[in-house]
Protein backbone atom coordinates (compact mmCIF):
# COMPACT_ATOMS: atom_id res chain seq x y z
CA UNK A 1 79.00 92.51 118.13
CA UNK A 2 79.36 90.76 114.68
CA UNK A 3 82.98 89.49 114.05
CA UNK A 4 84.41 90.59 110.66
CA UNK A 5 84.20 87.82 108.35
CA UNK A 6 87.97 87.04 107.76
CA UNK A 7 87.97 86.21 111.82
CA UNK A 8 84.57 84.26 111.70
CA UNK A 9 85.95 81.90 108.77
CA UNK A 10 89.70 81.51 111.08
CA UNK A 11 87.62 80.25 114.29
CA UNK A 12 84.93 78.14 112.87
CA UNK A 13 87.75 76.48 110.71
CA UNK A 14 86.38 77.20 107.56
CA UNK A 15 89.50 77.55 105.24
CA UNK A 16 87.43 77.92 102.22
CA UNK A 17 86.05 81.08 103.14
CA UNK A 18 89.75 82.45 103.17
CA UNK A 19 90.32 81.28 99.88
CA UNK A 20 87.99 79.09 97.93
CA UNK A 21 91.13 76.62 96.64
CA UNK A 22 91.89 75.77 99.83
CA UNK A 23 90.25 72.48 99.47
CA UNK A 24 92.31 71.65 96.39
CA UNK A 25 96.30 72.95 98.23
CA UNK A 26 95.49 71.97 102.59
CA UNK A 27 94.80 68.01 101.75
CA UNK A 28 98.10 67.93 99.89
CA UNK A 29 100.05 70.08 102.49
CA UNK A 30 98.56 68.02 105.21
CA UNK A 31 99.55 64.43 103.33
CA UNK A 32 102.88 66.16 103.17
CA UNK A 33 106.11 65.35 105.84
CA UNK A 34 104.76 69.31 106.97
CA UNK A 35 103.02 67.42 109.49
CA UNK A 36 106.04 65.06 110.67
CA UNK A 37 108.30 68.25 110.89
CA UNK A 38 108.80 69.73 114.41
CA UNK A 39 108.91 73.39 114.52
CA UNK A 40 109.27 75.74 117.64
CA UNK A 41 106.07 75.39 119.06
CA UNK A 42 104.08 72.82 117.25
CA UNK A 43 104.56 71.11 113.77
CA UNK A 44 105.26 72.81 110.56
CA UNK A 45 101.77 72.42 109.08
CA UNK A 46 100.24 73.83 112.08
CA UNK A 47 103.03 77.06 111.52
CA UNK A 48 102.49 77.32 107.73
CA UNK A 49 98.63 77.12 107.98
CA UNK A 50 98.78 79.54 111.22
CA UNK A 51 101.03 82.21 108.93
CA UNK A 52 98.59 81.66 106.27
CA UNK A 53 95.87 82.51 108.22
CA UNK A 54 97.31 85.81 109.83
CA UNK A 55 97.96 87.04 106.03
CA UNK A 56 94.41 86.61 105.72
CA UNK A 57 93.18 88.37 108.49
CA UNK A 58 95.70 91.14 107.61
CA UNK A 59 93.81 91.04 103.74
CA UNK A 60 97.28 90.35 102.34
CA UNK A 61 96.70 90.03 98.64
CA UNK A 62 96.07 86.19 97.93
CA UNK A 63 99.33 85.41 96.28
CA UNK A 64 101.25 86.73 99.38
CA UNK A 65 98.50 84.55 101.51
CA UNK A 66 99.60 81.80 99.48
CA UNK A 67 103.32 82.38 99.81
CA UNK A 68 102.63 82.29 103.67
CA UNK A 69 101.18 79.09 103.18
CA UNK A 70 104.08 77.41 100.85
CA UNK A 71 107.10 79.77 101.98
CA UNK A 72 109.46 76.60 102.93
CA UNK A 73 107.62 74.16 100.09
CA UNK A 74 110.89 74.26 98.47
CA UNK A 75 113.22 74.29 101.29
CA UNK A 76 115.05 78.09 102.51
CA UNK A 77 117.93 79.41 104.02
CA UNK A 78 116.11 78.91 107.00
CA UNK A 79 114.36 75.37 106.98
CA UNK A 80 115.28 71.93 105.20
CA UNK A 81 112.00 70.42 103.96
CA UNK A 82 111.39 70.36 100.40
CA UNK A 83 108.07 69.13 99.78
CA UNK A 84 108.54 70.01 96.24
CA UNK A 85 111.79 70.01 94.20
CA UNK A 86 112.30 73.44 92.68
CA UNK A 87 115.17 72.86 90.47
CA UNK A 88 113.04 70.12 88.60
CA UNK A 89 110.20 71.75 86.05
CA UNK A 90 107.51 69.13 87.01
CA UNK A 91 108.30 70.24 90.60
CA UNK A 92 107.65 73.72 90.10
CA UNK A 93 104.56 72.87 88.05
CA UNK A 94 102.77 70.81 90.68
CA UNK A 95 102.88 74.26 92.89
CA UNK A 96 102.09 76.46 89.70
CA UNK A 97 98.84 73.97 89.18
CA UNK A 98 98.11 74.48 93.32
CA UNK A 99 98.57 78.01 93.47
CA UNK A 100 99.18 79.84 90.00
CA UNK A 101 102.30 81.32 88.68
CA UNK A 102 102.30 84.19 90.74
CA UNK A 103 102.21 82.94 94.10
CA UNK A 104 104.74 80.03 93.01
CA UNK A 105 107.65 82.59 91.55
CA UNK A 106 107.06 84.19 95.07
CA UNK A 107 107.63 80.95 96.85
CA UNK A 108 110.44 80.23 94.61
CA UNK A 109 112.60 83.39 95.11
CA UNK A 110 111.80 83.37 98.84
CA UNK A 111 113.03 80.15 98.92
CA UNK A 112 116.15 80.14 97.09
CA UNK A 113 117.66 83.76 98.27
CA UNK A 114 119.29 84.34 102.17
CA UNK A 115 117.00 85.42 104.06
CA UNK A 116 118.76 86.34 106.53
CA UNK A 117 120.71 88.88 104.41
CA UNK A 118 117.04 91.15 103.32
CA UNK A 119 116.45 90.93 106.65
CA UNK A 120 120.17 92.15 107.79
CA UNK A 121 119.84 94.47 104.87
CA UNK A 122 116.53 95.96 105.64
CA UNK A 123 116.76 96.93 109.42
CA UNK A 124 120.75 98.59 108.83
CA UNK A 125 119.41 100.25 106.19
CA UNK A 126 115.62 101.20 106.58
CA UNK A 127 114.91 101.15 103.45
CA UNK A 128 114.58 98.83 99.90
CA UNK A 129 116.76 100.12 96.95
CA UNK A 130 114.09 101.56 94.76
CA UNK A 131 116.20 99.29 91.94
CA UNK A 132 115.40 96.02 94.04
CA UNK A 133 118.49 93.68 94.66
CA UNK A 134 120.04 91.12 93.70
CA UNK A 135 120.96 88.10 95.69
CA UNK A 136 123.09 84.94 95.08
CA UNK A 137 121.02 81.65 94.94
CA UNK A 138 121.50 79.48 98.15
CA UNK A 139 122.54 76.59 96.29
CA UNK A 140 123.72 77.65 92.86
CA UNK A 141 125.16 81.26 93.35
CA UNK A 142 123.45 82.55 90.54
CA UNK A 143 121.86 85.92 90.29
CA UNK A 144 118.54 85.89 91.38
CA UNK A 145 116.44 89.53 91.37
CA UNK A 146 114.27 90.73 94.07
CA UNK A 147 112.15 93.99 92.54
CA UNK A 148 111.12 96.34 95.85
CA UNK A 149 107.21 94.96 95.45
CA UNK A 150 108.56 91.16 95.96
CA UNK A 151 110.85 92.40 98.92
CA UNK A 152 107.79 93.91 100.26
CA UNK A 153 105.77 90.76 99.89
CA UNK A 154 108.44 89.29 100.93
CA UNK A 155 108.91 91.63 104.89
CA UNK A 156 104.96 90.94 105.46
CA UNK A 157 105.66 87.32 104.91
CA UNK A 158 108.51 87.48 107.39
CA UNK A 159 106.35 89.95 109.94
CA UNK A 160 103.67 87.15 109.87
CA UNK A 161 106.31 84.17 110.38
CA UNK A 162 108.21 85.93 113.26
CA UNK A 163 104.78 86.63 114.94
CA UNK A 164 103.59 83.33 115.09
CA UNK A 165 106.46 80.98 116.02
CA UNK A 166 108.67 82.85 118.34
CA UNK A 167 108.84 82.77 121.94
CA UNK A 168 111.46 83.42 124.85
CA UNK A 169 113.94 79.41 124.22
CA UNK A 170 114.53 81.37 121.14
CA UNK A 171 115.65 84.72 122.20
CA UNK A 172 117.53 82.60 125.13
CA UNK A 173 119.75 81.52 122.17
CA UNK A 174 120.02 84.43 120.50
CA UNK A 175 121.36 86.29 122.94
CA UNK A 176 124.01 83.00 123.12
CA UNK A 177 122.78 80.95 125.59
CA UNK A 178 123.41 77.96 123.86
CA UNK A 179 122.59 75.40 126.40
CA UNK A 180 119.02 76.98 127.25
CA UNK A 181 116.59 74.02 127.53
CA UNK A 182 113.38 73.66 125.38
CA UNK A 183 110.93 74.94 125.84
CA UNK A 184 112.49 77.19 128.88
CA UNK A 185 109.72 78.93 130.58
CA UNK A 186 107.72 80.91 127.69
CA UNK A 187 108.69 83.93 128.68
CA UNK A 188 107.50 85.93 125.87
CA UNK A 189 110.55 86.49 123.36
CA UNK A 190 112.07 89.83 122.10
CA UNK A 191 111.11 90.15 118.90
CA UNK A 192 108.59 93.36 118.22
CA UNK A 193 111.48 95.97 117.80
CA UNK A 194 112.73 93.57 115.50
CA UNK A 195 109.68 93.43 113.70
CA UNK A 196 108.15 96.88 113.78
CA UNK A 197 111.37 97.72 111.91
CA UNK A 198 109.95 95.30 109.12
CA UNK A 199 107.20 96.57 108.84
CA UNK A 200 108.13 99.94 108.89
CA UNK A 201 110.55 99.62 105.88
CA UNK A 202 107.86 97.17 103.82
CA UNK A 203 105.51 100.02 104.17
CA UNK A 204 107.83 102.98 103.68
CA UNK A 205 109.51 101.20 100.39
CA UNK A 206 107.78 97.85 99.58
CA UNK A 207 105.06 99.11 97.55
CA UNK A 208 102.42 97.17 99.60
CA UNK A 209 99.27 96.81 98.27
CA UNK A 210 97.92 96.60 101.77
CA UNK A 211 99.43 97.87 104.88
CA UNK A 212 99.28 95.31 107.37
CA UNK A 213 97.02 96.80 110.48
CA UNK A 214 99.90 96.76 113.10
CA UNK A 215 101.87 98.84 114.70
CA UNK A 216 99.48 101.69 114.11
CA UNK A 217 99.73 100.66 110.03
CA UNK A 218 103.47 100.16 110.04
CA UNK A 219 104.50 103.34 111.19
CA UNK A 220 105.52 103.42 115.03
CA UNK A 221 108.87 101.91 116.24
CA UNK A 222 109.84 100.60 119.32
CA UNK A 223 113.10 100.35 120.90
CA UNK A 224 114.92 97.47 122.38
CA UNK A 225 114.90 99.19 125.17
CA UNK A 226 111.28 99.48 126.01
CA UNK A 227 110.48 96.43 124.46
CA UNK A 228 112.44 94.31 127.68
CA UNK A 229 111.05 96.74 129.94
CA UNK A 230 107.66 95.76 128.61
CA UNK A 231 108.35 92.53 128.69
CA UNK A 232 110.25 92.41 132.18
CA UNK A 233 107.19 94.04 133.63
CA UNK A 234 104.58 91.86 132.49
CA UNK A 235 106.56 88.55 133.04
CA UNK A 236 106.44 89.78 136.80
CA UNK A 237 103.26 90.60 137.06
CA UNK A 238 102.37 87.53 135.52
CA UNK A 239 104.13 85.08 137.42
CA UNK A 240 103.37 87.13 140.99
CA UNK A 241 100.65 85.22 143.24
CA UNK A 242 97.78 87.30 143.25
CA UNK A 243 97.20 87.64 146.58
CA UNK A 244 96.53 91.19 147.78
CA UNK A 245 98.04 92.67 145.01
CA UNK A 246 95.62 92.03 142.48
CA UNK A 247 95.20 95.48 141.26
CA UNK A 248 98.48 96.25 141.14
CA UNK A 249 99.18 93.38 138.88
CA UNK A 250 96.69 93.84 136.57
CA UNK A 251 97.51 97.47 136.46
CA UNK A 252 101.18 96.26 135.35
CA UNK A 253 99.85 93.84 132.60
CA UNK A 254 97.92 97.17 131.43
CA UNK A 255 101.36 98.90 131.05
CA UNK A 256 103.47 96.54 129.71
């Protein structure tokens, strides 16, 4: 069978194909400290280019592609790196000139509101105010508005990020196990009820362009409940010696 394009260009490495700047914006993000960062699994570059990448083979407009890509260049709520100083002009112009005005005032807003708040705000509520919101800048309080189209760039962003860096150390500490050793055992982390909530709101009220294609095109839910069962079940099948039991096992690994 022939692979679709977008999956061709991600394993024969050849950025260009997903966007044909990406000559002029990956050799600066690679020069960057990106590469000197640790993060979760790998280093940051490898996250922000691996985000990137999913947006791509999702068909994600190219400005949310590009906010993938850039979505800590300014530092965030989340991450301390700062590879470009937003509350200088020339600082936000050297993005502007990488990745045009409309991917930078996405990469801007994401960076400077809590993200942890839309997110808190999105899965108690199930829904984006059809107003937008407003949310207090992380480092100067001032108002900064979110319309529901930029919170819904925004949740694909964050479906993208959460489904490429997390794994079970994490979950291990959010469930408070504070001393949990990296990298623990990779047990594969809870986060897809998280998630499918994300997506379900983005698509319900975040005036996608394009619907990412998962969980049947944002539209199915699953619980916490099933999701540990799921995972329970395929982290013993997984780690079970295959001895005599091979059928059973991979049976399991079918159901979970």
């Amino acid at each position: 069978s022939v692979l679709p394009p977008v999956i061709h260009a991600m394993i024969h490495e050849d950025d260009t194909a997903l966007d044909e700047d990406a000559d002029k914006f990956l050799p600066i993000l690679r020069r960057s400290s990106a590469t000197e960062i640790w993060h979760k699994h790998g280093h940051f570059y490898s996250h922000l280019h691996d985000v990137w990448q999913m947006l791509c083979a999702w068909r994600q407009p190219r400005e949310v592609c590009r906010l993938g890509l850039f979505h800590s260049a300014y530092s965030n709520s989340f991450v301390s790196m700062n590879l470009f100083d937003p509350d200088k002009p020339q600082g936000r112009q050297e993005l502007i000139d990488l990745v045009g005005p409309d991917a930078e005032e996405l990469v801007w807003k994401f960076c400077v509101i809590n993200r942890q708040e839309m997110e808190t705000h999105a899965i108690s509520t199930m829904a984006i105010p059809p107003e937008g919101r407003d949310f207090a800048h992380i480092r100067t309080g001032e108002r900064v508005h979110c319309s529901p189209a930029e919170i819904g760039m925004f949740l694909v962003e964050t479906l993208a990020d959460y489904q490429d860096q997390s794994f079970g150390w994490q979950s291990d500490l959010e469930q408070g196990k504070c001393q949990a050793l990296w990298p623990g055992l990779y047990k594969p982390t809870l986060r897809m009820s998280k998630v499918a909530k994300l997506a379900q709101v983005a698509r319900s009220h975040g005036q996608l362009k394009v619907v990412p294609p998962i969980f049947d095109g944002c539209t199915k839910l699953l619980s916490e409940e099933d999701e540990l069962a799921a995972r329970e079940l395929y982290w013993s099948a997984a780690c079970a010696a295959p001895e005599g039991k091979h059928d059973q096992l991979a049976a399991d690994l079918l159901r979970a």
